[in-house]
Protein backbone atom coordinates (compact mmCIF):
# COMPACT_ATOMS: atom_id res chain seq x y z
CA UNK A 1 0.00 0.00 0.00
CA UNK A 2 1.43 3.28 -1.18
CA UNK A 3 2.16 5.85 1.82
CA UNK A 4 0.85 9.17 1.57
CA UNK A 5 2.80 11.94 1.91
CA UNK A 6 1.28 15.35 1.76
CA UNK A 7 -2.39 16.30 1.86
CA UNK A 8 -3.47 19.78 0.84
CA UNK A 9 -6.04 22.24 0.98
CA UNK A 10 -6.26 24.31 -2.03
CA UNK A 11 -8.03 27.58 -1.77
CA UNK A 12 -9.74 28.29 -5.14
CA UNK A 13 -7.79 30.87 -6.97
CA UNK A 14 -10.24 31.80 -9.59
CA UNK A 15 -9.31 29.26 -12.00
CA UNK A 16 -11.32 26.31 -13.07
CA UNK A 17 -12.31 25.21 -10.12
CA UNK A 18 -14.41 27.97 -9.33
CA UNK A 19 -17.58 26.20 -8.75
CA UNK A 20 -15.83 24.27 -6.00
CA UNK A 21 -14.10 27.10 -3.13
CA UNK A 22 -11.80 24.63 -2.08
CA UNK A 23 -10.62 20.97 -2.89
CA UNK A 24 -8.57 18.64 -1.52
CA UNK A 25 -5.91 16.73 -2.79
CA UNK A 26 -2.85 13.67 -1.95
CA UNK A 27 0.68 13.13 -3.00
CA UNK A 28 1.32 9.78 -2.88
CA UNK A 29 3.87 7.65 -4.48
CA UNK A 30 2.34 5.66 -7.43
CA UNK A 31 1.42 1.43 -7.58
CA UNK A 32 1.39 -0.88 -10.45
CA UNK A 33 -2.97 -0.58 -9.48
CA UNK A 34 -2.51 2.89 -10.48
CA UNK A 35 -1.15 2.60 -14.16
CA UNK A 36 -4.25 2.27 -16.14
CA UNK A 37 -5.64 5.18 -14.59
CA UNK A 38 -2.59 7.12 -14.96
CA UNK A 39 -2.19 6.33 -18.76
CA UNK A 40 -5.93 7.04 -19.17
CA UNK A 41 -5.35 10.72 -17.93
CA UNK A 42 -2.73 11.18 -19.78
CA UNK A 43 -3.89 9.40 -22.52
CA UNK A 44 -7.01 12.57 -22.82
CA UNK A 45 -4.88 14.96 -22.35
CA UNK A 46 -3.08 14.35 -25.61
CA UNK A 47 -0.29 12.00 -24.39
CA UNK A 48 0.54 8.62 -26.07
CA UNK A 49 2.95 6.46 -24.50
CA UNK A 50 2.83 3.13 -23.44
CA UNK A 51 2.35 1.49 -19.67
CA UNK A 52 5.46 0.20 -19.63
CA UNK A 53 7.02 3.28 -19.07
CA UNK A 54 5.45 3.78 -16.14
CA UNK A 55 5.97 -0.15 -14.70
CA UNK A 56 9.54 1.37 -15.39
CA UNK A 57 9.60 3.70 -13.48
CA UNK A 58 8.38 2.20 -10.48
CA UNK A 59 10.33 -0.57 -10.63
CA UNK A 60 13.53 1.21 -11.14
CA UNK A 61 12.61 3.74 -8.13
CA UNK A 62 9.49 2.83 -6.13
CA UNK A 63 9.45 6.60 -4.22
CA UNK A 64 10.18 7.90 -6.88
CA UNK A 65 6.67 8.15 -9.28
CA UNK A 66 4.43 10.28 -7.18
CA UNK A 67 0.41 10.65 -8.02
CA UNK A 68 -2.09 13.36 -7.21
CA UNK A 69 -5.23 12.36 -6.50
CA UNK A 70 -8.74 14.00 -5.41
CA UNK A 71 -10.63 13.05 -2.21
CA UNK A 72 -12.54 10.75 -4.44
CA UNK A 73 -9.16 9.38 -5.59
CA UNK A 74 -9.32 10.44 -8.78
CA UNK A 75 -5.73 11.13 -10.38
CA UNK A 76 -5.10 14.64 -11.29
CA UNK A 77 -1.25 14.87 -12.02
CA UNK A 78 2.11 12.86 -11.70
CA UNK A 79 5.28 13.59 -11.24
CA UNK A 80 8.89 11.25 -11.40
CA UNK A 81 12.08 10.95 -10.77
CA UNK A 82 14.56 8.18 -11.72
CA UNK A 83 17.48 7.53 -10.48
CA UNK A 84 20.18 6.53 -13.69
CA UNK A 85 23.42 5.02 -11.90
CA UNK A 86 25.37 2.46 -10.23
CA UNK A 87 26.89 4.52 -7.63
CA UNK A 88 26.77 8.31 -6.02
CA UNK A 89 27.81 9.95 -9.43
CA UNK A 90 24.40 8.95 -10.87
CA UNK A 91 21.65 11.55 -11.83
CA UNK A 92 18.01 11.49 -11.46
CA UNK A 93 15.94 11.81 -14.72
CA UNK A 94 12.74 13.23 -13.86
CA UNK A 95 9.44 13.12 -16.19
CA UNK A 96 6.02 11.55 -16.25
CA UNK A 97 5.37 15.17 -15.16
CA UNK A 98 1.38 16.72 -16.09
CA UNK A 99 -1.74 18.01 -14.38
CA UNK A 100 -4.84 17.69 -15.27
CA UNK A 101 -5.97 20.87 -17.16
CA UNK A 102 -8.87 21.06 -14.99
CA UNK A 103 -6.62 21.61 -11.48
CA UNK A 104 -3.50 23.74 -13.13
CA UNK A 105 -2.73 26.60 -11.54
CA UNK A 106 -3.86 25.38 -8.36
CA UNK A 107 -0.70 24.44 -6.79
CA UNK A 108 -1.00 20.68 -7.71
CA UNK A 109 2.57 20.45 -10.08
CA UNK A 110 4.32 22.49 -7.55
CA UNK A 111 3.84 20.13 -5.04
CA UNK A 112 4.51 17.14 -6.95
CA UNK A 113 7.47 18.69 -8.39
CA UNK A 114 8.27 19.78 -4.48
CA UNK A 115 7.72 15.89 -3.76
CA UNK A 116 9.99 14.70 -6.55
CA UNK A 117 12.88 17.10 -5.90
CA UNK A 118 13.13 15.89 -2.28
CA UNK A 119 13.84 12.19 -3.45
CA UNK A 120 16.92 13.85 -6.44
CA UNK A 121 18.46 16.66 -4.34
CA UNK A 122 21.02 14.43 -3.51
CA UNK A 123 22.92 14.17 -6.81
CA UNK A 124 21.73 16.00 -10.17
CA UNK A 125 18.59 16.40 -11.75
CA UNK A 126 17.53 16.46 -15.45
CA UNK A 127 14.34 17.11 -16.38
CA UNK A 128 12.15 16.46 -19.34
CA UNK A 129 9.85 19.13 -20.37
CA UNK A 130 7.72 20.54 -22.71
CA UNK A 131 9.34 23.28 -24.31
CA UNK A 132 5.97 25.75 -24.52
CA UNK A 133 5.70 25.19 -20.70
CA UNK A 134 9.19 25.71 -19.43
CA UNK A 135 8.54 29.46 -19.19
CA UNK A 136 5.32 29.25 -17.58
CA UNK A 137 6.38 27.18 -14.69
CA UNK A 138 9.55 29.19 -14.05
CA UNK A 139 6.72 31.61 -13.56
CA UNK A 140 4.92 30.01 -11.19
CA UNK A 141 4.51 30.35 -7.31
CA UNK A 142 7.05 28.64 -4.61
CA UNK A 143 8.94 26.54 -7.77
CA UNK A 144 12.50 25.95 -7.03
């Protein structure tokens, strides 16, 4: 059973979630049960890749593929870091990395990206973004 780490509650910032005031939402790190659900998001948000990179990931770094989920457990975003390396001069690859367009801007990335860099501030990070949202998240509130 995955542990969870953070819970949050999200004051509406005038976004999407308007209708709602507040929601609540967990980090947790990711199971194999979570992988269909986790390709289906992605999957409608216009991402194709197969389930095997995500068994990857977990396999090669079980804390290291964190979910966000709704109080209905829902998933809203991930977030991962590998680690690539047989000893301490390794890096940490990180990727997997989306929110749902419905929660963005609600704090939900930061905090898995928060929850990610925790696990990889031990040795280097490299990331794997999409180039029309590098600028916006450099943007954004409490990123590193």
């Amino acid at each position: 059973m995955p542990r969870t780490l953070t819970t949050i509650i999200q004051e509406d910032k005038g976004q999407s979630l308007a209708e709602k005031g507040k929601f609540c939402f967990t980090i947790r790190n990711a199971c194999e049960d979570d992988i269909p659900s986790i390709m289906e998001t992605r999957k409608s948000i216009g991402i194709h890749d197969v389930s095997t990179v995500v068994q990857t990931a977990i396999k090669l770094c079980p804390q290291g593929i964190k979910i966000a989920e709704t109080e209905d457990g829902k998933i809203i975003g991930t977030g991962a870091v590998t680690y690539i390396g047989d000893d301490e001069n390794g890096i940490y690859f990180g990727g997997l990395y989306y929110v749902s367009p419905k929660f963005r801007s609600c704090g939900v990335g930061v905090k898995l990206f928060n929850c990610c860099y925790e696990i990889s501030r031990v040795a280097n990070l490299v990331g794997n973004s999409v180039p029309e949202m590098v600028g916006f998240t450099k943007t954004q509130e409490n990123f590193p």
